[in-house]
N, C-alpha and C. Protein backbone atom coordinates (compact mmCIF):
# COMPACT_ATOMS: atom_id res chain seq x y z
N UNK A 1 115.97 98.09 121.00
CA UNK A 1 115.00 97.92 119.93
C UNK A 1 115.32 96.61 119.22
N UNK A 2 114.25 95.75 119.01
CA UNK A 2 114.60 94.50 118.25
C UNK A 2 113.65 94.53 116.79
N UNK A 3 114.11 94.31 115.88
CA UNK A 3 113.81 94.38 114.26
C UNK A 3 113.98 92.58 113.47
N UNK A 4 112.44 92.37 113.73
CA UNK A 4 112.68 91.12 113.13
C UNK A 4 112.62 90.78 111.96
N UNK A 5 113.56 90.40 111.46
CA UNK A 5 113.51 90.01 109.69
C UNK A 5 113.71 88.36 109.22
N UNK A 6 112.82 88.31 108.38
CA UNK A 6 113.13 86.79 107.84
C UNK A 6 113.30 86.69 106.09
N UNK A 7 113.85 85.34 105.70
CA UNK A 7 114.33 85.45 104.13
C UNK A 7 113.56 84.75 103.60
N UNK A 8 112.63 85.04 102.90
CA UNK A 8 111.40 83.96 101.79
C UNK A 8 112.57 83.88 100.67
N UNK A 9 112.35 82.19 100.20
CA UNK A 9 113.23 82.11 98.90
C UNK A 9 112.48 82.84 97.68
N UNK A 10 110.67 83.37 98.09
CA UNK A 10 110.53 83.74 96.87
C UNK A 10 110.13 84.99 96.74
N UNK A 11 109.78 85.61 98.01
CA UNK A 11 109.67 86.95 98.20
C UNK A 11 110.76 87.91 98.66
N UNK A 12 112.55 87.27 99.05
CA UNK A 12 113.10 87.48 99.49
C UNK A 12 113.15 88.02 100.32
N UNK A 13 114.35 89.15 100.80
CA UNK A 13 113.86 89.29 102.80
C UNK A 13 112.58 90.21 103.38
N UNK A 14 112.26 89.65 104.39
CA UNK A 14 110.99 90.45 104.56
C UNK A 14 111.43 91.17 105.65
N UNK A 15 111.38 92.40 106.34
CA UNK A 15 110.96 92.89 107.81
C UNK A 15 109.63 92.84 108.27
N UNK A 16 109.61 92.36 109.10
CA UNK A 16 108.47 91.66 109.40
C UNK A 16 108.04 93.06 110.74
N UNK A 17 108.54 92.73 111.71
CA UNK A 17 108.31 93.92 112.90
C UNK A 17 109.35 94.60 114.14
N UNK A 18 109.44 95.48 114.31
CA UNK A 18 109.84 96.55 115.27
C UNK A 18 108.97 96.47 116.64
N UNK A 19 109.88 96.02 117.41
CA UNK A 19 109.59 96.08 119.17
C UNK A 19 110.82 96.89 119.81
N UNK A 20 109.82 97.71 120.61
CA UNK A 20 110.65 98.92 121.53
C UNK A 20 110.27 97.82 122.57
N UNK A 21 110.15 97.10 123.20
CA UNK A 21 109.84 96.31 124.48
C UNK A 21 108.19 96.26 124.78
N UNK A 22 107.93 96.63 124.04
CA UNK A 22 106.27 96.95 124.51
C UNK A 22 105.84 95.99 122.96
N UNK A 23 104.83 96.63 122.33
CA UNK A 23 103.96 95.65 121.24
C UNK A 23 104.84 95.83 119.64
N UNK A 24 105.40 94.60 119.32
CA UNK A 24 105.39 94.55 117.84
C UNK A 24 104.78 95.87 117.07
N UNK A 25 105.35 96.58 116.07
CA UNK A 25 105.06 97.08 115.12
C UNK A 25 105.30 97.35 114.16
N UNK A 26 104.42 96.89 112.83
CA UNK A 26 104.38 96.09 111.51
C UNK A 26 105.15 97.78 110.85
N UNK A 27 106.08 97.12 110.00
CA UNK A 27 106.44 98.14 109.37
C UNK A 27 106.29 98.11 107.95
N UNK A 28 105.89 99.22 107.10
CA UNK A 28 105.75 98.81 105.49
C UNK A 28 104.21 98.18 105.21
N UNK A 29 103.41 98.33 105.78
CA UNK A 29 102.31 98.08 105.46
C UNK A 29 102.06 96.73 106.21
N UNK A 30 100.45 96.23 106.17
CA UNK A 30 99.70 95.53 106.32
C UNK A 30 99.94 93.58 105.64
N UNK A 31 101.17 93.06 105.98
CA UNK A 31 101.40 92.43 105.06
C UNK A 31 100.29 91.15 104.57
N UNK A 32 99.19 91.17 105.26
CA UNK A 32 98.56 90.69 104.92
C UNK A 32 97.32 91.06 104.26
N UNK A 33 97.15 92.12 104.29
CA UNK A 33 96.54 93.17 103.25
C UNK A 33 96.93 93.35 101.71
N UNK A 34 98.21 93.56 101.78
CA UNK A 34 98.70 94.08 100.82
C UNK A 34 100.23 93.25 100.44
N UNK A 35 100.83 92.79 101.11
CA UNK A 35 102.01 92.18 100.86
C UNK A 35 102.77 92.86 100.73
N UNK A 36 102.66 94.23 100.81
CA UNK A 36 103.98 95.19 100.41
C UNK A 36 104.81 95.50 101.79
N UNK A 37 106.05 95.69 101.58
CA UNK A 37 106.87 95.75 102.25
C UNK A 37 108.31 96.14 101.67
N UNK A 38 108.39 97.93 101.85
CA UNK A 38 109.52 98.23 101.04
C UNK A 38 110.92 97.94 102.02
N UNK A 39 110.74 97.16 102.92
CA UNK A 39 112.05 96.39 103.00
C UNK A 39 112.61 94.86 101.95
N UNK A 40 111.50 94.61 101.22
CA UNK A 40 111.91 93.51 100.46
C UNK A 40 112.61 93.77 99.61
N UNK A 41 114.09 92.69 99.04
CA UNK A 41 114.69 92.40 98.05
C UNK A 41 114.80 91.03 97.69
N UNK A 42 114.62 91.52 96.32
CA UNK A 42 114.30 90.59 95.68
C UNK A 42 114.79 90.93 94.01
N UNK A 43 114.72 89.34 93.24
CA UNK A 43 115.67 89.98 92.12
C UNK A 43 114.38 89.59 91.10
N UNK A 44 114.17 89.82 89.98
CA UNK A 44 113.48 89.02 88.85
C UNK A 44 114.17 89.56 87.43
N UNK A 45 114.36 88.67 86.87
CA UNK A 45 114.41 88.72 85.06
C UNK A 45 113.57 88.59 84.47
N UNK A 46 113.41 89.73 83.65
CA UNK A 46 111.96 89.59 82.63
C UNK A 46 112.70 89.52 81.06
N UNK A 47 111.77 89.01 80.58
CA UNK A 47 112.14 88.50 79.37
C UNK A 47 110.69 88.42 78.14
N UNK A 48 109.95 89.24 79.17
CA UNK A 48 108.83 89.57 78.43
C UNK A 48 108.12 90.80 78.89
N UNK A 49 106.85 91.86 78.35
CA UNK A 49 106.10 92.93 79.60
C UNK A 49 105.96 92.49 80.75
N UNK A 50 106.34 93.14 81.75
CA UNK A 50 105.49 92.69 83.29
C UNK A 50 104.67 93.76 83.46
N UNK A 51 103.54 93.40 84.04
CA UNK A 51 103.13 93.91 85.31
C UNK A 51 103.43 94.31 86.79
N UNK A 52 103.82 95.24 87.05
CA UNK A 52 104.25 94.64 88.43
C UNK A 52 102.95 94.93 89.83
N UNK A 53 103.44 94.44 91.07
CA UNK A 53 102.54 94.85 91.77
C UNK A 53 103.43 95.42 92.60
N UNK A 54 102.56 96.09 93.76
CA UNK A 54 103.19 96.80 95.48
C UNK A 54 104.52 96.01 95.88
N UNK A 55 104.14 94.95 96.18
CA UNK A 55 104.67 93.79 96.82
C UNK A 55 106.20 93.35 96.00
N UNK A 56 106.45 93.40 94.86
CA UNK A 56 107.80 93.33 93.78
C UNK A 56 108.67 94.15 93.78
N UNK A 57 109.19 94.86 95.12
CA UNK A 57 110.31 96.26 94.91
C UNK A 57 111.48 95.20 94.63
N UNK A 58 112.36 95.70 94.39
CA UNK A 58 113.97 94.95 93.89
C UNK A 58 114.38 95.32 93.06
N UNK A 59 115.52 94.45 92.53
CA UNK A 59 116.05 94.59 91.28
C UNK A 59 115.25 93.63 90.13
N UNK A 60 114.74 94.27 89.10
CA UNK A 60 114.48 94.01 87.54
C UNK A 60 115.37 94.18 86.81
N UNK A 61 115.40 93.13 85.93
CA UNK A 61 116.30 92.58 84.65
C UNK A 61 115.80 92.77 83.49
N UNK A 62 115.96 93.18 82.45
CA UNK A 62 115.03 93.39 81.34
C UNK A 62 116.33 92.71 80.37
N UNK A 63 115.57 91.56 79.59
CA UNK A 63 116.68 90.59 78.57
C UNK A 63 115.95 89.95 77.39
N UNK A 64 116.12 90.84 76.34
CA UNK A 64 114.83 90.46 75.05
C UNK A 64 115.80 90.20 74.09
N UNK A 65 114.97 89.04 73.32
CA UNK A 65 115.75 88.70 72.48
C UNK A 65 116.12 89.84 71.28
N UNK A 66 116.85 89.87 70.57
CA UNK A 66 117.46 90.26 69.63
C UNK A 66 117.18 92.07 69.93
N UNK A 67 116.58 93.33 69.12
CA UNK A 67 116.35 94.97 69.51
C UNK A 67 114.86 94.75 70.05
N UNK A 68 114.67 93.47 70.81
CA UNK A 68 113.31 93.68 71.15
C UNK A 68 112.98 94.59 72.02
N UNK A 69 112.16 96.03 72.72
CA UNK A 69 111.79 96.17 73.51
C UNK A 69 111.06 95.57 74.80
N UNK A 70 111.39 95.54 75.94
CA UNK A 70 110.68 95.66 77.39
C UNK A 70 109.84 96.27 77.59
N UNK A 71 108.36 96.35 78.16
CA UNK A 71 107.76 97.23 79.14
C UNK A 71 107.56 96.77 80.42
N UNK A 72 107.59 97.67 81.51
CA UNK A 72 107.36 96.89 82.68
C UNK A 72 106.28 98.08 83.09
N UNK A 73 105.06 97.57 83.65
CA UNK A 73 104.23 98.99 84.55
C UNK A 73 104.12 98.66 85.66
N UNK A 74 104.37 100.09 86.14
CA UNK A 74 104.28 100.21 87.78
C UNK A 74 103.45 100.27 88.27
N UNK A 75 103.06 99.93 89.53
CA UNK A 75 102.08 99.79 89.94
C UNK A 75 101.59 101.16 90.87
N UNK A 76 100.69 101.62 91.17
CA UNK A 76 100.04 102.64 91.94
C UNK A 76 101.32 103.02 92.88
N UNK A 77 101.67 104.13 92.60
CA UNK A 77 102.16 104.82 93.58
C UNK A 77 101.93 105.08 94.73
N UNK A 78 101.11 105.28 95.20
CA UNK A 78 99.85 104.85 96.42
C UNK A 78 100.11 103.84 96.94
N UNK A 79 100.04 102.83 96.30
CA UNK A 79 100.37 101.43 97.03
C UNK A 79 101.50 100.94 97.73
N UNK A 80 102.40 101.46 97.33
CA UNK A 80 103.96 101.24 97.45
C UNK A 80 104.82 102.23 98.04
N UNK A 81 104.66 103.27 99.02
CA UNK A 81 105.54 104.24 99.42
C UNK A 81 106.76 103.70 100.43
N UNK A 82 107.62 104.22 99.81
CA UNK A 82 108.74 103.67 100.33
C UNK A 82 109.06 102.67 99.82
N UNK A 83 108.91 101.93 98.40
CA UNK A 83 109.53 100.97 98.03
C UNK A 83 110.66 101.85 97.22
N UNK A 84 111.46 101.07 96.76
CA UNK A 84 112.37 101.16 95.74
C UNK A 84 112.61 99.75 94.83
N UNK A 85 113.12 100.60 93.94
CA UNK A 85 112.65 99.65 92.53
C UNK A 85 113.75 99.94 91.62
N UNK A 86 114.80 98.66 91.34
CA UNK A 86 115.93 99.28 90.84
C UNK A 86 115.83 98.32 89.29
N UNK A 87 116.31 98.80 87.76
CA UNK A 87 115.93 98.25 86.50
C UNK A 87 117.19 98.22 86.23
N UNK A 88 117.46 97.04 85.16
CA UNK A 88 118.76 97.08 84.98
C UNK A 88 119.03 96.21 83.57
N UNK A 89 119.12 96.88 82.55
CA UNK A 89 119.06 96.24 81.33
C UNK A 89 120.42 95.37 80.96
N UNK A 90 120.08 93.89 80.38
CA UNK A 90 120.59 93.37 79.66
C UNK A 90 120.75 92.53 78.55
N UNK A 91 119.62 93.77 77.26
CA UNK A 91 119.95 93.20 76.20
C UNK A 91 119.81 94.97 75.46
N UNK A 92 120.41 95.21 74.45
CA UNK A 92 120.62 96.78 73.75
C UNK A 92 119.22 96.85 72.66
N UNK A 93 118.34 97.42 73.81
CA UNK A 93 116.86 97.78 73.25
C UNK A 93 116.63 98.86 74.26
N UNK A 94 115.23 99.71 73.67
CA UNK A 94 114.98 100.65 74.46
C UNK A 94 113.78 100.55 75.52
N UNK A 95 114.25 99.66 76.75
CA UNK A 95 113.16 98.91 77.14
C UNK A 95 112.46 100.04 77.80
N UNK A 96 111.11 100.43 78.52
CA UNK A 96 110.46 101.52 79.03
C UNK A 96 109.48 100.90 80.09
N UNK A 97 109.40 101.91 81.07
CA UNK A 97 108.93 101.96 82.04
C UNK A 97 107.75 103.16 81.64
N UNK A 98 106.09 102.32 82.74
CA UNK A 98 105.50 103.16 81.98
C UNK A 98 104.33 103.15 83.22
N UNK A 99 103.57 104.17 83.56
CA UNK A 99 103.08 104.48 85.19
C UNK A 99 101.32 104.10 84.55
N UNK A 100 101.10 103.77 83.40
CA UNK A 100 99.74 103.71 82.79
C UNK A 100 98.51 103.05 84.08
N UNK A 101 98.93 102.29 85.21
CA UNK A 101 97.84 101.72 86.11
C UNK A 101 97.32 103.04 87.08
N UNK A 102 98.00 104.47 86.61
CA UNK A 102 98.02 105.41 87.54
C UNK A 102 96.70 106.48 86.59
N UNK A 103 95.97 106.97 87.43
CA UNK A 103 94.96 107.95 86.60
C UNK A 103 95.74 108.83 85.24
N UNK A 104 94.29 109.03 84.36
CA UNK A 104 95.77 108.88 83.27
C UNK A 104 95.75 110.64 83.25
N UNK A 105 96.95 110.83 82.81
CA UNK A 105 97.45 112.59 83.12
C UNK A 105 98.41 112.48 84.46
N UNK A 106 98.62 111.51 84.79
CA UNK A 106 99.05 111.57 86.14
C UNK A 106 101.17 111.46 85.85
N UNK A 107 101.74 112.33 86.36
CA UNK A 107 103.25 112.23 86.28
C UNK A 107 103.84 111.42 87.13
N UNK A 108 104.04 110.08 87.01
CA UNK A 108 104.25 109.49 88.22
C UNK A 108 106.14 109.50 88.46
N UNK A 109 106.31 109.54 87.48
CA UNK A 109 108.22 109.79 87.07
C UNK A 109 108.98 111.35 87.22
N UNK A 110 109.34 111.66 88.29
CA UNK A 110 110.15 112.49 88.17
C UNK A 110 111.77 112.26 88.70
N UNK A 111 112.56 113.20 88.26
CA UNK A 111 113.71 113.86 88.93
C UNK A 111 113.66 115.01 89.16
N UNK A 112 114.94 115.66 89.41
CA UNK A 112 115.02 117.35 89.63
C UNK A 112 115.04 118.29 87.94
N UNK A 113 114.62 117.30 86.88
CA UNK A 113 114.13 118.71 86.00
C UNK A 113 113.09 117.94 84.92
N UNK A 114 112.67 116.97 85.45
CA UNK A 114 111.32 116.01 84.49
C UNK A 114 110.38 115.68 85.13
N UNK A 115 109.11 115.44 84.81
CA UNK A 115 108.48 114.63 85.18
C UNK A 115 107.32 114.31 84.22
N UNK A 116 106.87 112.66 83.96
CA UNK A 116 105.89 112.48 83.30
C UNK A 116 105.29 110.82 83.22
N UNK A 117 104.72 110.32 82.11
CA UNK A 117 104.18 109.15 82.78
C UNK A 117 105.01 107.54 82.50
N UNK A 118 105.85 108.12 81.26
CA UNK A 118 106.79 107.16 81.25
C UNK A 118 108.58 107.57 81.03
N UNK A 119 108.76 106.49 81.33
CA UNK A 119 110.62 106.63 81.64
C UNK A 119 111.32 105.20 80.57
N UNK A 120 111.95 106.02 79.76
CA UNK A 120 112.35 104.66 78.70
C UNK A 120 114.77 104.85 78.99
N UNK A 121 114.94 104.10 78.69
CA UNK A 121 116.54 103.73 78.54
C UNK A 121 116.73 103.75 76.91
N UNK A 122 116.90 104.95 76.26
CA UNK A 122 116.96 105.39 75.01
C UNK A 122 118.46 104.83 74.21
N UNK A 123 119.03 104.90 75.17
CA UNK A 123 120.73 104.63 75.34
C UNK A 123 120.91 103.06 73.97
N UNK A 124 120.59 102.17 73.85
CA UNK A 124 120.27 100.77 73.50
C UNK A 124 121.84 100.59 73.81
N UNK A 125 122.12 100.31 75.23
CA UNK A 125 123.24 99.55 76.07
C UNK A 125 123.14 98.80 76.83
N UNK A 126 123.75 97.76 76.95
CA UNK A 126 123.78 96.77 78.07
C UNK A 126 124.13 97.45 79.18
N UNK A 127 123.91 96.67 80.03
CA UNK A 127 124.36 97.67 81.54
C UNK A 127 124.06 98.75 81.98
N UNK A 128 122.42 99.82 81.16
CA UNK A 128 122.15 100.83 82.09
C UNK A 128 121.41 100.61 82.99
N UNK A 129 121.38 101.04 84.27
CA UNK A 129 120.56 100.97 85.23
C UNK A 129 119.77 102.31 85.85
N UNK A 130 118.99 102.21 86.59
CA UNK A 130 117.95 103.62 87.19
C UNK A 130 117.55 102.94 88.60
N UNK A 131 117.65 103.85 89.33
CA UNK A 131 116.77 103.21 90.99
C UNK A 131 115.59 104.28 90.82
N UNK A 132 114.83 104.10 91.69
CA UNK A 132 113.28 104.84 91.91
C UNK A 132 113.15 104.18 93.79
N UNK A 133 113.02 105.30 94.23
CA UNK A 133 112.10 104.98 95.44
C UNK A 133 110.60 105.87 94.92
N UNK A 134 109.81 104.95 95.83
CA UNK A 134 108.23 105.53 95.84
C UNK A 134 108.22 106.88 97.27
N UNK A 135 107.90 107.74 96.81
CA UNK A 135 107.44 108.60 97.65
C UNK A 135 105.58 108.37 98.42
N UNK A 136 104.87 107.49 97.19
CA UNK A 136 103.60 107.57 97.67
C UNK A 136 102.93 108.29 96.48
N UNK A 137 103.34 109.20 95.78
CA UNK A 137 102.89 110.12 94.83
C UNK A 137 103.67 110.01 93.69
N UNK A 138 104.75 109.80 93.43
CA UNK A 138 105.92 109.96 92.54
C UNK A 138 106.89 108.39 92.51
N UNK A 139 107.66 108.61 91.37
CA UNK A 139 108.66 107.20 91.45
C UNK A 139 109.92 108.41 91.49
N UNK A 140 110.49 108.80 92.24
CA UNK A 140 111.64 109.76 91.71
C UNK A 140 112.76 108.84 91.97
N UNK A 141 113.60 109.25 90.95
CA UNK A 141 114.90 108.93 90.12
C UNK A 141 115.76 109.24 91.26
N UNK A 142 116.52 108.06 92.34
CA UNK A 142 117.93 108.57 92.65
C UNK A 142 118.94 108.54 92.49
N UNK A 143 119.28 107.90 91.15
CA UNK A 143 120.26 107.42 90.54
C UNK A 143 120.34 106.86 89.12
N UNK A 144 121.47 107.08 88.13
CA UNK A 144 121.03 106.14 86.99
C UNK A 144 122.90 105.97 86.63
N UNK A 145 122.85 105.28 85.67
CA UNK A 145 124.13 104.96 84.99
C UNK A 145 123.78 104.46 83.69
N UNK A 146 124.50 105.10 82.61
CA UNK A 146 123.77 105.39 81.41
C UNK A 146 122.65 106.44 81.22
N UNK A 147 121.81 106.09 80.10
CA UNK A 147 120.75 107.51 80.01
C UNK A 147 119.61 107.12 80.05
N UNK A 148 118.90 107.48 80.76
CA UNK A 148 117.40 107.44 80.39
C UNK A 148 116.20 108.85 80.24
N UNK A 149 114.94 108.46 80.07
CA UNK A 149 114.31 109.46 79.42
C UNK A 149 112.92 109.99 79.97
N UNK A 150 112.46 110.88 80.80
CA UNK A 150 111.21 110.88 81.25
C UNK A 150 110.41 111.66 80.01
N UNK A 151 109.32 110.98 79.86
CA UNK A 151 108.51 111.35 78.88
C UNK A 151 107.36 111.66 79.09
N UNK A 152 106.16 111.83 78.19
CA UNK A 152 104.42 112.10 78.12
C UNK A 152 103.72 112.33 79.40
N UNK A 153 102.58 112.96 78.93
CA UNK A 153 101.57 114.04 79.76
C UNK A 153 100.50 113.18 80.45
């Protein structure tokens, strides 16, 4: 089996395609459709709200000046299965993650005893972090260090 991968300086690494000896096959979506590809890493620092899209799985930085809060929203769960999406604060605010591009009532945040539409780092510490892979339906939590908070209906 051959697995071809290449490194964009700005999309960082991509997997591009899987050959059993017979035809290429695109893994992670349509990348020219959609650009998503939950083999990508990639890093960004925000220092203001983002948006994010499909295509942005990695590590996020959240760094506001003085107790400023972060928001970052996720993008359609739908769009992105199989990404992962890892946050990682460094400035002591309660920055939040928030699923609002998703129909609203919709729980896009769970673990094994929450679920709802936003997820905040209540903690106000440097250095907590949370991973999320996309299931397609859900962002579930496989990890955190420090505390965070799943919240609203």
């Amino acid at each position: 089996m051959t697995i071809k991968v290449s490194f964009d300086k700005d999309k960082g690494l991509q997997q591009e395609s899987v050959s059993d000896g017979g035809e290429g096959v695109q893994i992670g979506g349509n990348k020219a459709d959609s650009g998503f590809s939950p083999m990508r890493l990639s890093t960004a620092a925000h220092t203001t709200d983002v948006t994010l899209a499909a295509h942005e799985t990695g590590v996020h930085t959240f760094q506001a000046a003085g107790v400023s809060r972060l928001a970052a929203t996720m993008p359609l769960a739908s769009s992105c299965p199989g990404g992962m999406f890892v946050f990682r604060t460094l400035s002591a605010a309660a920055h939040y993650l928030t699923c609002s591009q998703e129909t609203n009532g919709t729980l896009a945040f769970c673990d094994t005893s929450a679920s709802g539409s936003n997820l905040s780092f209540p903690g106000y510490a440097v250095g907590e972090s949370l991973i999320l892979q996309c299931d397609g339906i859900h962002y579930v939590v496989l990890g955190a260090s420090g505390s965070y908070a799943i919240s609203g209906t």
